[in-house]
C-alpha atoms as a PDB file:
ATOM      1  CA  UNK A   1     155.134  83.328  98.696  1.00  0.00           C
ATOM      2  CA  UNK A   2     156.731  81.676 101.662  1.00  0.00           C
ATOM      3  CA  UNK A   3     158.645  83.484 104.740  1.00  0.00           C
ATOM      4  CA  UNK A   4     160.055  86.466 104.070  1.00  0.00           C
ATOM      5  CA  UNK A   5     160.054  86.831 100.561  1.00  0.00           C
ATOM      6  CA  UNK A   6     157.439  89.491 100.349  1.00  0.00           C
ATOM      7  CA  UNK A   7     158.382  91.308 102.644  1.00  0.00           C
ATOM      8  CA  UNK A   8     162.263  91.621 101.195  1.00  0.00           C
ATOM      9  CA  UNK A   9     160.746  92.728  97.715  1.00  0.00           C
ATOM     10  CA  UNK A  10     158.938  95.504  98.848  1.00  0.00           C
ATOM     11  CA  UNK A  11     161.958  97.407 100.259  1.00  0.00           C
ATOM     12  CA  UNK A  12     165.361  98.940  99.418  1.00  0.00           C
ATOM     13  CA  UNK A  13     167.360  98.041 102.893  1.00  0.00           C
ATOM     14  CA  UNK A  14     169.721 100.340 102.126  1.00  0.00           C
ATOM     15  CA  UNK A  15     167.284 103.291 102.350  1.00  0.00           C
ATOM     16  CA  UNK A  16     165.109 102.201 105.245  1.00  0.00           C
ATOM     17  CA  UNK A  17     166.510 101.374 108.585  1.00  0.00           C
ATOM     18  CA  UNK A  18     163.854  98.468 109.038  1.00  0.00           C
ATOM     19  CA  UNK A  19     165.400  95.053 109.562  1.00  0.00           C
ATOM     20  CA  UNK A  20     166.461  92.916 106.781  1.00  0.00           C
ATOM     21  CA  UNK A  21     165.946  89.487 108.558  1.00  0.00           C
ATOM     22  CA  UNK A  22     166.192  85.900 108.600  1.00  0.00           C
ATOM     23  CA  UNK A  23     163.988  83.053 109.876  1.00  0.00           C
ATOM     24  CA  UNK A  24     164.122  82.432 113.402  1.00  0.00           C
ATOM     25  CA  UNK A  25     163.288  79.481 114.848  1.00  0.00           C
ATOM     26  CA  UNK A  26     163.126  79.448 118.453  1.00  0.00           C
ATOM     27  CA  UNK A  27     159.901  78.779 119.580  1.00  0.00           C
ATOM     28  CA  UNK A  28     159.064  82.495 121.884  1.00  0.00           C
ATOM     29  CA  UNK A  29     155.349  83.360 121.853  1.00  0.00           C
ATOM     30  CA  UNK A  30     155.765  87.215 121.706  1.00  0.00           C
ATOM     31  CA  UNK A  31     153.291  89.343 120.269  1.00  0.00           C
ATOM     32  CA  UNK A  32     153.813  93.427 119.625  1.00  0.00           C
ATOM     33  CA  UNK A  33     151.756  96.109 117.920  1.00  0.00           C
ATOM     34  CA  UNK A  34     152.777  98.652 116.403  1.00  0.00           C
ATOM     35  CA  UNK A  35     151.035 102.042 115.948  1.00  0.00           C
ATOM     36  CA  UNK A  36     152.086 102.906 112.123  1.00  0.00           C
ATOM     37  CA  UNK A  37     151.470 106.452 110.850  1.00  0.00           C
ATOM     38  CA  UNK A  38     151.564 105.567 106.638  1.00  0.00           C
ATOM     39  CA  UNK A  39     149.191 107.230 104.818  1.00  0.00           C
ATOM     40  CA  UNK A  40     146.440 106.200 106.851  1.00  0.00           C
ATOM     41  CA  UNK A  41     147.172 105.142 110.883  1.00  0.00           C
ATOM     42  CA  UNK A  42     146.693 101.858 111.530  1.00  0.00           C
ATOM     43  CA  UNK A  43     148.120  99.492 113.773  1.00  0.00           C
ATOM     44  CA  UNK A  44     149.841  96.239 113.021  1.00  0.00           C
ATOM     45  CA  UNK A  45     149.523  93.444 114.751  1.00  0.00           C
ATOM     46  CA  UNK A  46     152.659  90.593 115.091  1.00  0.00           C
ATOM     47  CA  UNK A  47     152.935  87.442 116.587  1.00  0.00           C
ATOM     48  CA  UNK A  48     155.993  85.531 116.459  1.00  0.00           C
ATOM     49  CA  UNK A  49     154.952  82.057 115.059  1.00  0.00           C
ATOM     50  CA  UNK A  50     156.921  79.623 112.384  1.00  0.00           C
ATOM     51  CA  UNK A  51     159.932  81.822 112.093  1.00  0.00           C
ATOM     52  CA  UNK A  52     158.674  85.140 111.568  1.00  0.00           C
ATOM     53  CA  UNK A  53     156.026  87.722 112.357  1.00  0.00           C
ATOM     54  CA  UNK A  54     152.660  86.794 110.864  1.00  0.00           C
ATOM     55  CA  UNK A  55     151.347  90.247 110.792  1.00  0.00           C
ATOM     56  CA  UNK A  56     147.804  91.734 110.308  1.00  0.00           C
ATOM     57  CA  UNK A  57     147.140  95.720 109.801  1.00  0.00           C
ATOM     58  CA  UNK A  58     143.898  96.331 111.796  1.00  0.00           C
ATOM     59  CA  UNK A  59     142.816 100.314 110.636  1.00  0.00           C
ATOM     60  CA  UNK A  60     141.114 100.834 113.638  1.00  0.00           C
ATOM     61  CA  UNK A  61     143.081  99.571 116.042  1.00  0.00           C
ATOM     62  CA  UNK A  62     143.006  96.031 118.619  1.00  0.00           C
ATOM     63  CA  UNK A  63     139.758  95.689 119.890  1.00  0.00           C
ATOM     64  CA  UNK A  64     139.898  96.576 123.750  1.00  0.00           C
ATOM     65  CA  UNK A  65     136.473  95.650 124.636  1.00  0.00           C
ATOM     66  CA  UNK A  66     134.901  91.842 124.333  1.00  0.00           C
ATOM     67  CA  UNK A  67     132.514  91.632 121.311  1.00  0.00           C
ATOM     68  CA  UNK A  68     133.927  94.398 119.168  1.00  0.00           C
ATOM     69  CA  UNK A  69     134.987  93.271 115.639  1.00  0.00           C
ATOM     70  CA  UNK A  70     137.766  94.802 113.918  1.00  0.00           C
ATOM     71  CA  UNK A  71     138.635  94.374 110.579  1.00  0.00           C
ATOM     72  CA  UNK A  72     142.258  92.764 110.585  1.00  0.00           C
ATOM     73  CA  UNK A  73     143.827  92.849 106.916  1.00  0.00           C
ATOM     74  CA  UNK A  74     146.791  90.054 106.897  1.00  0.00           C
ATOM     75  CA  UNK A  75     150.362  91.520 104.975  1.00  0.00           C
ATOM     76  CA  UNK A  76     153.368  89.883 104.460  1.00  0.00           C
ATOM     77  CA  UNK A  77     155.295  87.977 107.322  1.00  0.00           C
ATOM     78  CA  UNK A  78     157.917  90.270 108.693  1.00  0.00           C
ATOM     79  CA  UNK A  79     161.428  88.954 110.195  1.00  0.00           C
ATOM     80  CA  UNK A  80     161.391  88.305 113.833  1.00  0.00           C
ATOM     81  CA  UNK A  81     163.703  91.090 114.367  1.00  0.00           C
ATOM     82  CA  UNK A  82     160.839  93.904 113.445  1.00  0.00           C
ATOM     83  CA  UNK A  83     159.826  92.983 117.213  1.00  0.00           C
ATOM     84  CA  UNK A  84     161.579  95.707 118.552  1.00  0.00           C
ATOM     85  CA  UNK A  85     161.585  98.262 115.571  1.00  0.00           C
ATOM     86  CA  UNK A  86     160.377 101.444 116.035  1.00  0.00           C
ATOM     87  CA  UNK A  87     161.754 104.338 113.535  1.00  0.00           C
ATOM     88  CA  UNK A  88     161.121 106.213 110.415  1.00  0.00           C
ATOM     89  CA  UNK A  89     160.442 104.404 107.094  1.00  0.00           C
ATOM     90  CA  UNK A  90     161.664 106.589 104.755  1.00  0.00           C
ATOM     91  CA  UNK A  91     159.353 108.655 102.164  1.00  0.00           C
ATOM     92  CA  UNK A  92     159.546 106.644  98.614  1.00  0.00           C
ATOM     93  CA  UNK A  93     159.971 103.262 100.625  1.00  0.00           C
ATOM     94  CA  UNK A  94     157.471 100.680 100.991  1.00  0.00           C
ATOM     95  CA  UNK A  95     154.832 101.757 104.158  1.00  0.00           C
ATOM     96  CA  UNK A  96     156.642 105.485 104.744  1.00  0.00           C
ATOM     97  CA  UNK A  97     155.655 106.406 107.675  1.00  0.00           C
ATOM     98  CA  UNK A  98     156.651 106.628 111.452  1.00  0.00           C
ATOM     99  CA  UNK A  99     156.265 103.116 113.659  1.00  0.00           C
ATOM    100  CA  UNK A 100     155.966 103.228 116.920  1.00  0.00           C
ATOM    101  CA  UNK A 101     155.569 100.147 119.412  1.00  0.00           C
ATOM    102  CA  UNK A 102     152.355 100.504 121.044  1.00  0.00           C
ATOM    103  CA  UNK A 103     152.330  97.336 123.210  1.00  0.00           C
ATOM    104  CA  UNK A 104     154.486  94.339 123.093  1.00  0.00           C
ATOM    105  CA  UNK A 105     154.441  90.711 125.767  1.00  0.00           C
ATOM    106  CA  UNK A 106     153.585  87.352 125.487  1.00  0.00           C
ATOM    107  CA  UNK A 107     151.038  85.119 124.013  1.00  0.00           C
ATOM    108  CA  UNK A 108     149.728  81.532 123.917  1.00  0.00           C
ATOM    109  CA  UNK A 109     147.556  79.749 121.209  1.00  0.00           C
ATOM    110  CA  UNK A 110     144.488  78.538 123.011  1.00  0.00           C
ATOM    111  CA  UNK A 111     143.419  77.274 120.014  1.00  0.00           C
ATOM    112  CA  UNK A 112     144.128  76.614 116.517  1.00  0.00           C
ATOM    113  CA  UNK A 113     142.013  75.361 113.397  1.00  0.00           C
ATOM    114  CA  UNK A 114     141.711  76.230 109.744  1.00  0.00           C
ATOM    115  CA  UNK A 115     140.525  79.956 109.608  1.00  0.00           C
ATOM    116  CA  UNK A 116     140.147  80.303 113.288  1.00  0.00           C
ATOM    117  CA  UNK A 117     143.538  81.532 115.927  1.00  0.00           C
ATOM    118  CA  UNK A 118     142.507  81.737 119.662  1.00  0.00           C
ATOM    119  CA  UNK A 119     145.339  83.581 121.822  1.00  0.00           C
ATOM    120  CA  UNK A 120     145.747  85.024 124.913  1.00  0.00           C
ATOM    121  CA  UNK A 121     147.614  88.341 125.328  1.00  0.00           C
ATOM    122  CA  UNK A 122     149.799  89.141 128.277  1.00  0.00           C
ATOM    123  CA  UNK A 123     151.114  92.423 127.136  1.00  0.00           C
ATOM    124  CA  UNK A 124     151.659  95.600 128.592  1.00  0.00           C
ATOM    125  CA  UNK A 125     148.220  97.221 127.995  1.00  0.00           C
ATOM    126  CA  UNK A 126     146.022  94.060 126.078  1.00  0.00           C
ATOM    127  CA  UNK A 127     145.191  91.081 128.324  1.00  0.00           C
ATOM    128  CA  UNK A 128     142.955  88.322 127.744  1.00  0.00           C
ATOM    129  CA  UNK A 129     141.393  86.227 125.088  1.00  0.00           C
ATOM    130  CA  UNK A 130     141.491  87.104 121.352  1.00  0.00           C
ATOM    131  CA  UNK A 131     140.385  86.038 118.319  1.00  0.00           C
ATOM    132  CA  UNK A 132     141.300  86.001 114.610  1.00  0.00           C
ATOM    133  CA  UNK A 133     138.629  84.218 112.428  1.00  0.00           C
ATOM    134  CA  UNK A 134     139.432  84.448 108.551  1.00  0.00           C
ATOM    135  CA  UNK A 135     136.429  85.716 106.545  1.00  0.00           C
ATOM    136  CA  UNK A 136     138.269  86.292 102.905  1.00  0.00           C
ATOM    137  CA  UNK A 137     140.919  86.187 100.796  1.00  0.00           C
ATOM    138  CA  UNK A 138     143.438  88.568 103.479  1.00  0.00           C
ATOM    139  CA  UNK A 139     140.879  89.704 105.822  1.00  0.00           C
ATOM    140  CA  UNK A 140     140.027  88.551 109.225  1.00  0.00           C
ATOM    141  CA  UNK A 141     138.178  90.071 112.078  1.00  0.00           C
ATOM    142  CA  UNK A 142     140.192  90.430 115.307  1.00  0.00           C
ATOM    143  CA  UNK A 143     137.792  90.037 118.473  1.00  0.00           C
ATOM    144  CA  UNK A 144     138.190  90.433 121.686  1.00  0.00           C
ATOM    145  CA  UNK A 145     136.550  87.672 123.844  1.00  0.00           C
ATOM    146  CA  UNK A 146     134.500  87.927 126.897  1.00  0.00           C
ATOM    147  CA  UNK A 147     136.591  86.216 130.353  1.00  0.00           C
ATOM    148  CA  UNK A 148     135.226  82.334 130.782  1.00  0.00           C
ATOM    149  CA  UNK A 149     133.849  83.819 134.463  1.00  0.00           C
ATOM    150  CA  UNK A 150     131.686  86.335 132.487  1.00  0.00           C
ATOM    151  CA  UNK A 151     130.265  83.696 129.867  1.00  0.00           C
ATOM    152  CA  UNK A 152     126.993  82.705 131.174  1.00  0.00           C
ATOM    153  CA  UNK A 153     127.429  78.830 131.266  1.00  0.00           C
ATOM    154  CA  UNK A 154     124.053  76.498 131.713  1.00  0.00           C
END
């Protein structure tokens, strides 16, 4: 499925105050996680590309150290307007749980192939270079990379 789609069948809107939505097209690079207490915590991940949120839940949270691998599990692309939410999802609705934004800025693609997404975060608590490398089916691994000044160059 295409844009938002998925996302709109897995919930009642008029029981959870999460955002319907529409494709936006206006070209912002902003980025946000949010720390989601479902049945398990995990955090997701959102950056605002083609529209919507592309959106991965990583269980154990962004990697804030270069070299650490985290398991980054892509879900359905939310509407651009779940930037900003933070609430209660309802129990009996689709993720149930309590979302809370963790960080939120700015990002840029450094760069972009099949499977691989390099970014760089300028957000309120992650900084620096990330990235997503598809391994299978919906998982990636979300690394943090080292600074250019720390790679040892010969």
């Amino acid at each position: 499925m295409i844009g938002l789609e998925q996302y709109k069948e897995k919930r009642s809107f008029k029981k959870t105050p999460e955002p319907e939505g529409r494709i936006v097209n206006d070209k912002k690079y902003r980025f946000v996680v949010q720390r989601h207490q479902a049945r398990q915590l995990h955090y997701d991940f959102r950056l605002e590309m083609e529209g919507v949120l592309k959106s991965w839940a990583i269980p154990k949270g962004v990697p804030l150290e270069p070299g650490i691998k985290r398991l980054a599990v892509q879900v359905e692309d939310h509407p651009v307007e779940y930037i900003d939410f933070s609430g209660e999802i309802p129990d009996g609705q689709y993720g149930a749980g309590t979302v809370r934004i963790w960080d939120r800025g700015i990002y840029e693609i450094d760069n972009e192939e099949p499977g691989y997404l390099g970014i760089t975060l300028n957000g309120e608590k992650l900084s620096g270079g990330y990235a997503l490398i598809h391994t299978d089916k919906k998982n990636w691994l979300m690394i943090k990379r080292k600074p250019v000044r720390d790679m040892n160059i010969e």
